[in-house]
N, C-alpha and C. Protein backbone atom coordinates (compact mmCIF):
# COMPACT_ATOMS: atom_id res chain seq x y z
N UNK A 1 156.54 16.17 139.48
CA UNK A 1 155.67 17.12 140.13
C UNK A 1 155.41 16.70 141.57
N UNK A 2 154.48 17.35 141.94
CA UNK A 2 154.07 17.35 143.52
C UNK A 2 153.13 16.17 143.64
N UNK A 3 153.16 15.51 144.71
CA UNK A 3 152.49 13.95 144.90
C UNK A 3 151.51 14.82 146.02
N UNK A 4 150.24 14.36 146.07
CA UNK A 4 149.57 14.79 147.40
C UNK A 4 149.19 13.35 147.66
N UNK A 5 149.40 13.14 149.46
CA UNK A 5 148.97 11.82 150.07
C UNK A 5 147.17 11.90 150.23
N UNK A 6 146.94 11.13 150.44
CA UNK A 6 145.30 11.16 150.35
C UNK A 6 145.35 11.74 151.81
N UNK A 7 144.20 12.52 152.52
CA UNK A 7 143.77 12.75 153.39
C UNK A 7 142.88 12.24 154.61
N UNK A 8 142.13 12.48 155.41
CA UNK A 8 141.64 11.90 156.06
C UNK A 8 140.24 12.10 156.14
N UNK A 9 139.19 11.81 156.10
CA UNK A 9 137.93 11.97 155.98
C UNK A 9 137.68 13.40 157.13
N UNK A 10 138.25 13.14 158.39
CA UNK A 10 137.70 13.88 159.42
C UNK A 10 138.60 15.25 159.05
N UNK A 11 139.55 15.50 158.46
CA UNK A 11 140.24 16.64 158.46
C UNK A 11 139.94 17.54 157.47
N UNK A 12 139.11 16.96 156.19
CA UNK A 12 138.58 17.06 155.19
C UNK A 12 137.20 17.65 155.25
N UNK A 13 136.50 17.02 156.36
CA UNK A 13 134.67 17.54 157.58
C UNK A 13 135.36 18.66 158.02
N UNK A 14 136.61 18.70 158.83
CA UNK A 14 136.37 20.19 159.78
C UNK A 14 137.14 21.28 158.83
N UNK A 15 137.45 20.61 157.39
CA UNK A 15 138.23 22.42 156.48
C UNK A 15 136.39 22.82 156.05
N UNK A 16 135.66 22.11 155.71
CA UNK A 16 134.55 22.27 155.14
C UNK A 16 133.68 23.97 155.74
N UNK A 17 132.74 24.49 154.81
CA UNK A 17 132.45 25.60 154.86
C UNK A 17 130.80 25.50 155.35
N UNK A 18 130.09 26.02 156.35
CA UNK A 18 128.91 25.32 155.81
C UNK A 18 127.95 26.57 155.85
N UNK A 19 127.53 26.95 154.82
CA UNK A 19 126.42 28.36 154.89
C UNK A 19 124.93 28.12 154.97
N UNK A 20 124.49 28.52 155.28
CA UNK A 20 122.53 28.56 155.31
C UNK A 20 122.51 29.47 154.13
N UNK A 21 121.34 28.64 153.68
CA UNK A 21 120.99 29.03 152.77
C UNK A 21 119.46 30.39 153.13
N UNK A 22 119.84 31.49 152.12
CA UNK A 22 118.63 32.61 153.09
C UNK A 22 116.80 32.05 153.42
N UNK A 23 116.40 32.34 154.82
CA UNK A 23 115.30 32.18 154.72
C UNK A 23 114.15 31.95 154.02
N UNK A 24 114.24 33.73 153.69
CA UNK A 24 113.25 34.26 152.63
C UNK A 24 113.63 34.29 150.73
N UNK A 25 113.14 34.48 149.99
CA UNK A 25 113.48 35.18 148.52
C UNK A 25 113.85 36.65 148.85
N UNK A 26 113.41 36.88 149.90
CA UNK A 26 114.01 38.92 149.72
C UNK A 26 115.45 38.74 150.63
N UNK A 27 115.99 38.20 150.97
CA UNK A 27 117.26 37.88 151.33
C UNK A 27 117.88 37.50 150.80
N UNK A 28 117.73 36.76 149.69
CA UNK A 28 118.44 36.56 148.55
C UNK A 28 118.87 37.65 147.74
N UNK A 29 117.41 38.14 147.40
CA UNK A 29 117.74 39.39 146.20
C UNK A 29 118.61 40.21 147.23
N UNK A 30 118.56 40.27 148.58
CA UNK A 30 119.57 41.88 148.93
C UNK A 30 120.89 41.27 149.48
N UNK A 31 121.52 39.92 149.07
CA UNK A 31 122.58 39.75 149.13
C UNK A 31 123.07 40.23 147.97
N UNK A 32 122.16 39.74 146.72
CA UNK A 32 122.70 39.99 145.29
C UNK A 32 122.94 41.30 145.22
N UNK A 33 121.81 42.20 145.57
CA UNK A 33 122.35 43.26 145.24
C UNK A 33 123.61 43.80 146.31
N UNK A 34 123.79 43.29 147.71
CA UNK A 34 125.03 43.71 148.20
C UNK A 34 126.35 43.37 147.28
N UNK A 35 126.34 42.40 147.21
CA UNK A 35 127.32 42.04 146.26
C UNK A 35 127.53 42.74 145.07
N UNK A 36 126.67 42.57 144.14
CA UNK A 36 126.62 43.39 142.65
C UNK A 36 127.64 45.06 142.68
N UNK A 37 126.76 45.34 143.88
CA UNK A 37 126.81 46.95 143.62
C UNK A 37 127.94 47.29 144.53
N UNK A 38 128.39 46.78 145.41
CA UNK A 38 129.06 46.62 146.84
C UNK A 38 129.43 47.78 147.47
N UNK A 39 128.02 47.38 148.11
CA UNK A 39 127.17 48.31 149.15
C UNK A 39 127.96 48.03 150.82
N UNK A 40 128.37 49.19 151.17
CA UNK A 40 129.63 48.83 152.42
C UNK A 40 128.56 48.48 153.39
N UNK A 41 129.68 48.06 154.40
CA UNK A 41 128.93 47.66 155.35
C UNK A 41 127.84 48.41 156.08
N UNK A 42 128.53 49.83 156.62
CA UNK A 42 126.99 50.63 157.19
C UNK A 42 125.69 50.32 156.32
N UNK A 43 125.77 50.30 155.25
CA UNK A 43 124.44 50.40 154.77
C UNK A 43 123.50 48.54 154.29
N UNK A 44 124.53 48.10 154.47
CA UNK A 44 123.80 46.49 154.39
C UNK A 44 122.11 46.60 154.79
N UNK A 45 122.36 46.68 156.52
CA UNK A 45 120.93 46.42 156.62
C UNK A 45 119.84 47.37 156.31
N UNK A 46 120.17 48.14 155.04
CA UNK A 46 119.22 49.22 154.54
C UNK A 46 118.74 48.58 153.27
N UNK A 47 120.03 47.78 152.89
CA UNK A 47 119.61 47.23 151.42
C UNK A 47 118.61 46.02 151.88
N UNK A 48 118.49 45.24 153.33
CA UNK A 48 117.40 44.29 153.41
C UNK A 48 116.17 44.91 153.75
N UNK A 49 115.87 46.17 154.31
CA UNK A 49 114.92 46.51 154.79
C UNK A 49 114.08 47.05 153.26
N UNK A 50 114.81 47.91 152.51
CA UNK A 50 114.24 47.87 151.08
C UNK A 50 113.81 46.04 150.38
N UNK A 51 114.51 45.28 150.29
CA UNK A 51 114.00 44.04 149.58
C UNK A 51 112.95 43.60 150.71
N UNK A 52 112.71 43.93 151.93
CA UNK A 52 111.67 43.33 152.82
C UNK A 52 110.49 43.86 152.61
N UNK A 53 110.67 45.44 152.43
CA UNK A 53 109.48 46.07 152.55
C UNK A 53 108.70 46.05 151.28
N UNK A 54 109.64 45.72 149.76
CA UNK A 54 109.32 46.65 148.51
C UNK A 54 108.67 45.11 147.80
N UNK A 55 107.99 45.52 147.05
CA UNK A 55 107.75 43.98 146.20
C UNK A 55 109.20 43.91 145.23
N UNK A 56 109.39 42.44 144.72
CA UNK A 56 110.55 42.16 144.07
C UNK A 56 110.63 43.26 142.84
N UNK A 57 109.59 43.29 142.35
CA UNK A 57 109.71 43.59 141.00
C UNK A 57 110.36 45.32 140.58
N UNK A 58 109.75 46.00 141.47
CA UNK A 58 110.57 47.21 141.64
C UNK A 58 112.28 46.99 142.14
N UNK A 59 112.24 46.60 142.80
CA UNK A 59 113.86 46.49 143.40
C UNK A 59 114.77 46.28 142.03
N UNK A 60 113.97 44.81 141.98
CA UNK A 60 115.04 44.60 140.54
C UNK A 60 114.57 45.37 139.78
N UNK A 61 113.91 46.06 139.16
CA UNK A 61 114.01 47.52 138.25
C UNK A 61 115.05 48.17 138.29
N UNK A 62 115.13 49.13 139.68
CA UNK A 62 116.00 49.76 140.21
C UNK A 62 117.32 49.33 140.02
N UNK A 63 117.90 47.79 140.35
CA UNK A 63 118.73 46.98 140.19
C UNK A 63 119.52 47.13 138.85
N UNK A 64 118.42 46.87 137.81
CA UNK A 64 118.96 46.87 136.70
C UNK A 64 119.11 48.29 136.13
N UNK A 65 118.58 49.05 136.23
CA UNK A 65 118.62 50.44 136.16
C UNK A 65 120.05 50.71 136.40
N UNK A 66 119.80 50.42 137.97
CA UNK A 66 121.66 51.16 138.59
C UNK A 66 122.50 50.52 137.69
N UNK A 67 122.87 49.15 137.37
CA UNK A 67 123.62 48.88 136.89
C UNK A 67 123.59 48.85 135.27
N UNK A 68 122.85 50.06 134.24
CA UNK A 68 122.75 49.95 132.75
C UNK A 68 123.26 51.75 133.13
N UNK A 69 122.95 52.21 134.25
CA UNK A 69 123.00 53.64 134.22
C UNK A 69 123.88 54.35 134.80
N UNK A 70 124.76 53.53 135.76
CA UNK A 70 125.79 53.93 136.96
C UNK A 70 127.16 53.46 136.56
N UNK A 71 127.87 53.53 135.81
CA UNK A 71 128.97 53.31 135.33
C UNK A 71 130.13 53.07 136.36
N UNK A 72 130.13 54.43 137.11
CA UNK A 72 131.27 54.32 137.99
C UNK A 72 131.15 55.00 139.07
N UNK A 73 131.74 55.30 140.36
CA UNK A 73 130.91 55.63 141.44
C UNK A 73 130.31 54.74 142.26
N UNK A 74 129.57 55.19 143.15
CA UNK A 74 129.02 54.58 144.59
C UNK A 74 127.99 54.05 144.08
N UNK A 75 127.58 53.19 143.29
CA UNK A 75 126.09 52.38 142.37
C UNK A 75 125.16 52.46 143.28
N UNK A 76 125.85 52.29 144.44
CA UNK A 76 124.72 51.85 145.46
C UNK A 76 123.90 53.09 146.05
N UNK A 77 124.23 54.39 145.93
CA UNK A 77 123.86 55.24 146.01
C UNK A 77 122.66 55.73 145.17
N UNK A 78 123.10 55.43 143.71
CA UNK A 78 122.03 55.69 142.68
C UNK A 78 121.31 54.56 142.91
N UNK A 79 121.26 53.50 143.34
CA UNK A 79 120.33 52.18 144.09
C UNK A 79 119.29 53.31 144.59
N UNK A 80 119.85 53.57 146.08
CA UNK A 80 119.34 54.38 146.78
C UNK A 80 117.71 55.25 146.39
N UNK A 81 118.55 55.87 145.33
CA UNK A 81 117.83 57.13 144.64
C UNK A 81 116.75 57.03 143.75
N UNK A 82 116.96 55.23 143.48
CA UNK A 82 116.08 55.05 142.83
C UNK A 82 114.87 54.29 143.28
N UNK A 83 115.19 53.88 144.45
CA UNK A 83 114.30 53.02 145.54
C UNK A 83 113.69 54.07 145.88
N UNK A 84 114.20 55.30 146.20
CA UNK A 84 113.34 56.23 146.87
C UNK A 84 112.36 56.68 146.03
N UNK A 85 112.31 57.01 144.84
CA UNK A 85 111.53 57.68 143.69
C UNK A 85 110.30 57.66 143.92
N UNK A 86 109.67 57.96 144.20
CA UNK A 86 107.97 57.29 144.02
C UNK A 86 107.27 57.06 142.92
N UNK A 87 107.77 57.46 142.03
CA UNK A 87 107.49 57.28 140.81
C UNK A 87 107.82 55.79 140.45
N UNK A 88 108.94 55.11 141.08
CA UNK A 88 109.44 54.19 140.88
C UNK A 88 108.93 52.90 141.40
N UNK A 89 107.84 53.63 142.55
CA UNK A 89 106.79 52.01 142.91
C UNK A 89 105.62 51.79 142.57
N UNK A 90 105.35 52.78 141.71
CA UNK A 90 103.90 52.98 140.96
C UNK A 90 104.09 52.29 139.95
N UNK A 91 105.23 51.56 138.75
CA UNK A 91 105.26 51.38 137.66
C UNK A 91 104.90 49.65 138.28
């Protein structure tokens, strides 16, 4: 098989990746949900301004909602629809 030579410490530092970790907890949840639902780019910074403004606990409602209720299609849309509800920040 294939032999790999050992490497070099410094070449090994500059392949390295290095991310920040999010500020807040509501930057977290609206990566997850970018990801989950995959919410294009125009609308990213709509999905943080909802996790900024909304308390957690509705979002992830909504969250789990879209994804027990949205099968196939734009999820992120029925996201949307369900953030908007008003019914949906009263519970």
């Amino acid at each position: 098989m294939f032999k790999t030579q050992p490497q070099k410490i410094g070449l090994l530092l500059q392949k390295r990746q290095i991310r920040k970790a999010p500020a807040y907890q509501w930057q977290d949840l609206a990566l997850q949900i970018i990801q989950e639902l995959g919410v294009p780019a125009f609308k990213k910074s709509s999905v943080f301004k909802v996790c900024r403004d909304n308390p957690k606990e509705p979002v992830e409602r909504a969250l789990n909602e879209t994804k027990e209720l949205c099968r196939s299609g734009a999820k992120w849309r029925y996201f949307f629809k369900l953030i908007d509800n008003p019914t949906n920040a009263k519970k």
